[in-house]
C-alpha atoms as a PDB file:
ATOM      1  CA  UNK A   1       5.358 104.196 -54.003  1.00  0.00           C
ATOM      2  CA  UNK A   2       3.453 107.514 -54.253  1.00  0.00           C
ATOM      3  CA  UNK A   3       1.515 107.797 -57.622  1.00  0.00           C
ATOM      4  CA  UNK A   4       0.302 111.052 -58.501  1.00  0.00           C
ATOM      5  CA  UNK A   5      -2.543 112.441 -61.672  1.00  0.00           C
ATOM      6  CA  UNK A   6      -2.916 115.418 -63.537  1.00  0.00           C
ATOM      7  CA  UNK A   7      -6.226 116.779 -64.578  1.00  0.00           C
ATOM      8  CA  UNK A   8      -5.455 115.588 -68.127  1.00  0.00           C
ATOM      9  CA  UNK A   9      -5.880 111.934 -66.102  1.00  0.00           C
ATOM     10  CA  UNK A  10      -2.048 111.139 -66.640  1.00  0.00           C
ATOM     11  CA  UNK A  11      -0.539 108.806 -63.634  1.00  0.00           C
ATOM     12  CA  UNK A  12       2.699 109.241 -62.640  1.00  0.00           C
ATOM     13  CA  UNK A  13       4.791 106.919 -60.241  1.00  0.00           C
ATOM     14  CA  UNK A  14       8.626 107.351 -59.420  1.00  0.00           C
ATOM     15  CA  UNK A  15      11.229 104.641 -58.229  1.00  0.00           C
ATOM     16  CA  UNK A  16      14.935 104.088 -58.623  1.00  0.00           C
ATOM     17  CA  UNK A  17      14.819 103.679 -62.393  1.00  0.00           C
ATOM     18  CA  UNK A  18      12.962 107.143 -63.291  1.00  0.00           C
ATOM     19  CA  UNK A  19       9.475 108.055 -63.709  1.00  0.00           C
ATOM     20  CA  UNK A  20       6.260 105.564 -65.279  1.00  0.00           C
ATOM     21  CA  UNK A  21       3.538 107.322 -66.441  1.00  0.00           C
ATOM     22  CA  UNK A  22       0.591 106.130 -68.225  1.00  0.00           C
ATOM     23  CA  UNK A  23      -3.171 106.652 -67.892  1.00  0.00           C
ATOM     24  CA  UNK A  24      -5.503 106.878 -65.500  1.00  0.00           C
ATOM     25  CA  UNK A  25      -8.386 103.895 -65.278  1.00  0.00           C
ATOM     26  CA  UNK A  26     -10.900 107.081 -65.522  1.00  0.00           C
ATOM     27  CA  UNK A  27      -9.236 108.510 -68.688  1.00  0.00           C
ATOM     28  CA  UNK A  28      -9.257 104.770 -69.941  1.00  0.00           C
ATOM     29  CA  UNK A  29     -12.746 103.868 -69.397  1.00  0.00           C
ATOM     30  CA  UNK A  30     -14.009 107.383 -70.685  1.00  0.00           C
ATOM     31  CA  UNK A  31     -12.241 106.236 -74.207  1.00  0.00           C
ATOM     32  CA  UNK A  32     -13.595 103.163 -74.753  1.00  0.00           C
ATOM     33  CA  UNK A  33     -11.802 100.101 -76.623  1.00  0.00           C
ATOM     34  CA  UNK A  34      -8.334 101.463 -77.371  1.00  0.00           C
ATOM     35  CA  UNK A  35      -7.270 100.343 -80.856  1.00  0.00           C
ATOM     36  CA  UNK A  36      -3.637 102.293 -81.295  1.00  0.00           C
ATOM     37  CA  UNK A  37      -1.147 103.565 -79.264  1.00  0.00           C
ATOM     38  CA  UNK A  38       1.648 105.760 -80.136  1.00  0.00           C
ATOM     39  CA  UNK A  39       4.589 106.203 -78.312  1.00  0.00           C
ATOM     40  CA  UNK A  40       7.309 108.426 -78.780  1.00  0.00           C
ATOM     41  CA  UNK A  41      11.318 107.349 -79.663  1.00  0.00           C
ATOM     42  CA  UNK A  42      13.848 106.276 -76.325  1.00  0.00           C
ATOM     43  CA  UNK A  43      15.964 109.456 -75.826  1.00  0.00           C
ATOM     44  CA  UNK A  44      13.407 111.862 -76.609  1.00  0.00           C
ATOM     45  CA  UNK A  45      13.091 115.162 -74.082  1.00  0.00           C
ATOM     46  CA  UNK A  46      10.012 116.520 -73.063  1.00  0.00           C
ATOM     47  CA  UNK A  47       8.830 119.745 -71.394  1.00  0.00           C
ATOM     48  CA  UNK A  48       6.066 119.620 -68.964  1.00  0.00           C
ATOM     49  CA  UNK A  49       2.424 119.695 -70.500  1.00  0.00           C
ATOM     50  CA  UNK A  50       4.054 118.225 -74.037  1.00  0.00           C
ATOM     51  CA  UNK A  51       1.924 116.534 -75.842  1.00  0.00           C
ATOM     52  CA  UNK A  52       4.041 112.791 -75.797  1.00  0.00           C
ATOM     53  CA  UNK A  53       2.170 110.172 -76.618  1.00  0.00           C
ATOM     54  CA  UNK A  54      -1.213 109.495 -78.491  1.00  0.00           C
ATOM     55  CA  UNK A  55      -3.746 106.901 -77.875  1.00  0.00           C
ATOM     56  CA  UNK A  56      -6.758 106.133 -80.260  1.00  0.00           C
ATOM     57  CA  UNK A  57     -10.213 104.502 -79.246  1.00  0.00           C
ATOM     58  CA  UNK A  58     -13.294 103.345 -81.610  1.00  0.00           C
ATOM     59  CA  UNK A  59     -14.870 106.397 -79.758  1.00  0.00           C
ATOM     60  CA  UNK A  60     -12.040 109.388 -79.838  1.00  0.00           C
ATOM     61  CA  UNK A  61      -7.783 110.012 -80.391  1.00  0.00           C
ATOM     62  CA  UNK A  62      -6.361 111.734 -77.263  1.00  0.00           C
ATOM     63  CA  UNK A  63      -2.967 112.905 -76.505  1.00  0.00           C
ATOM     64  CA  UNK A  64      -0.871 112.042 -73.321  1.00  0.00           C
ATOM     65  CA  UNK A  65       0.707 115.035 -71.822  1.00  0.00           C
ATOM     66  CA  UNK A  66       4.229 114.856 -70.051  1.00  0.00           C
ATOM     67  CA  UNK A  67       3.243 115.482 -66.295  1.00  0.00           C
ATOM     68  CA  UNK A  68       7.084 116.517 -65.533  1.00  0.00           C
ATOM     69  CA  UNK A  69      10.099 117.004 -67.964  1.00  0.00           C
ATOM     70  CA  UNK A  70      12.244 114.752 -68.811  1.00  0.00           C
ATOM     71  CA  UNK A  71      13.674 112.631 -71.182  1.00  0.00           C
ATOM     72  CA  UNK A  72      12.055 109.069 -72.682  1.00  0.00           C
ATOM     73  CA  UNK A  73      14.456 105.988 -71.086  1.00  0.00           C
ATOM     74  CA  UNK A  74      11.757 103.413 -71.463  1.00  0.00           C
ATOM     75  CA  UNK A  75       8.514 102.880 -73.729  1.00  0.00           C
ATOM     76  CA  UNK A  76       6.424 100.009 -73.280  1.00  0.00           C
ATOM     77  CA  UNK A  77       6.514  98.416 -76.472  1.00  0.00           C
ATOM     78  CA  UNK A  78       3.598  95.722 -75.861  1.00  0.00           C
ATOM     79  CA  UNK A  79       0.931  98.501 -75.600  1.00  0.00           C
ATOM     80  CA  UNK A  80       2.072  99.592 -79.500  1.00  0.00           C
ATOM     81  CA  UNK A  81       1.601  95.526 -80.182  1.00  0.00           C
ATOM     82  CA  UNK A  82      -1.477  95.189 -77.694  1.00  0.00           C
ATOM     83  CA  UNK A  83      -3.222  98.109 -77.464  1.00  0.00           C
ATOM     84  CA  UNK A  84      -6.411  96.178 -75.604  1.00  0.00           C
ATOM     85  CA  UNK A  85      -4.231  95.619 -72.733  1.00  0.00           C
ATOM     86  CA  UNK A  86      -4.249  99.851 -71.801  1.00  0.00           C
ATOM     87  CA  UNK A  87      -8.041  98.647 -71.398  1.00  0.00           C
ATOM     88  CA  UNK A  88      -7.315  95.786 -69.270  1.00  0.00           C
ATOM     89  CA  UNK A  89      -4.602  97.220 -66.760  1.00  0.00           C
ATOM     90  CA  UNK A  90      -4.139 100.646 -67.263  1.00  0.00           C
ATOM     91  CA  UNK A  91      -2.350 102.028 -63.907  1.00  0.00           C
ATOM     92  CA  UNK A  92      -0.105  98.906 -64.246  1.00  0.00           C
ATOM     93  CA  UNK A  93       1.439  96.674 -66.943  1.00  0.00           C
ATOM     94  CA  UNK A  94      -0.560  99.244 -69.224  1.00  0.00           C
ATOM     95  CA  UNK A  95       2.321 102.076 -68.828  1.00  0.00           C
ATOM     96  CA  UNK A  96       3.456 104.280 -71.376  1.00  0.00           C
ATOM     97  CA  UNK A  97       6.424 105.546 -70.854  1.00  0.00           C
ATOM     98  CA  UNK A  98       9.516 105.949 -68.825  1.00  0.00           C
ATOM     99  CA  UNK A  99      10.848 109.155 -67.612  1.00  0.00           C
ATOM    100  CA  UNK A 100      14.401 110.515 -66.350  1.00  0.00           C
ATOM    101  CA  UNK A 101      12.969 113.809 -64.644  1.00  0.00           C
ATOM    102  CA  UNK A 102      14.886 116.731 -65.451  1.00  0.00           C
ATOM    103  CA  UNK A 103      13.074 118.386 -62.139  1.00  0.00           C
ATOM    104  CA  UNK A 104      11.456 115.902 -60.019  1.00  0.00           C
ATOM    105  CA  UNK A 105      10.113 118.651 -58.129  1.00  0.00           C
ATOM    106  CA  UNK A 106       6.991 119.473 -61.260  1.00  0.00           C
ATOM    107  CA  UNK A 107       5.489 116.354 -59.334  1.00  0.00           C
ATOM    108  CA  UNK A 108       4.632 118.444 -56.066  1.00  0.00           C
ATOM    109  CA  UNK A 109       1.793 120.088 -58.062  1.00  0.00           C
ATOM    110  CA  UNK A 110       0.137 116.780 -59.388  1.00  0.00           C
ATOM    111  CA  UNK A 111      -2.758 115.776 -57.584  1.00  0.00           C
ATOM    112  CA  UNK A 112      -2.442 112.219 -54.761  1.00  0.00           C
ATOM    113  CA  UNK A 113      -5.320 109.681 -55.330  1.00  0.00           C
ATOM    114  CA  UNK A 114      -7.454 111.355 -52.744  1.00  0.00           C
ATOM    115  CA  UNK A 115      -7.210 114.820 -54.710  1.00  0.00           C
ATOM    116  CA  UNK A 116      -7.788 113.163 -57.852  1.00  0.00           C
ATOM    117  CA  UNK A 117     -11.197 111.084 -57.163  1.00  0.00           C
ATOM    118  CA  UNK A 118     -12.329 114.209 -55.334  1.00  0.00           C
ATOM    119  CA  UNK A 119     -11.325 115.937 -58.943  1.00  0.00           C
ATOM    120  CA  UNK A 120     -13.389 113.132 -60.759  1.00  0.00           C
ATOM    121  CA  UNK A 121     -16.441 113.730 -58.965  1.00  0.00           C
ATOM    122  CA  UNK A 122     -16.577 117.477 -60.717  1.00  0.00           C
ATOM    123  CA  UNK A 123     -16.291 116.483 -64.029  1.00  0.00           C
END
């Protein structure tokens, strides 16, 4: 399962149910002890580059962009009750949200891993 970033450090990974996104462990360590998260409602359409989430540190609020378009099928309700655990796991149980792509296809200009740590070592 390919997982791709965007320079905003979302993740994105597809399988048969849609698309998971979340954040990258960078973007999560760079903000510290995350305090809130918001996510937005199931059913919910985004375009790509929409602001569609928001997560809040002791250090700094930050948006989560939409890497693709699509519309909201899934949030992951025990990062709104938990938001520690986008600290502890964040390119795993720590997802955000659940995508049904309206054009898979936006995902061919996200970065792989490889282009990604190579993009972290500019910053």
């Amino acid at each position: 399962m390919t997982v791709k970033y965007t320079k905003d450090h979302e993740w994105i990974r597809f399988d048969d149910s849609g698309a998971t996104i979340g954040i990258s462990a960078h973007a999560a360590e760079q903000l510290g002890d995350v305090v809130f998260v918001e996510l937005p409602e199931i059913g919910k359409t985004f375009a790509k580059g929409d602001d569609m989430a928001v997560v809040e540190s002791v250090k700094a609020a930050s948006d989560v962009y939409a890497p693709i378009a699509g519309e909201v099928i899934e949030i992951n309700q025990s990062i709104v009750d938990d938001p520690a655990g986008v600290n502890a796991d964040p390119q795993g149980a720590a997802w955000f949200v659940k995508l049904k792509p309206t054009n898979p296809a936006d995902a061919d200009e996200l970065m792989d891993e490889a282009a990604y740590n190579s993009f972290l070592d500019t910053i």
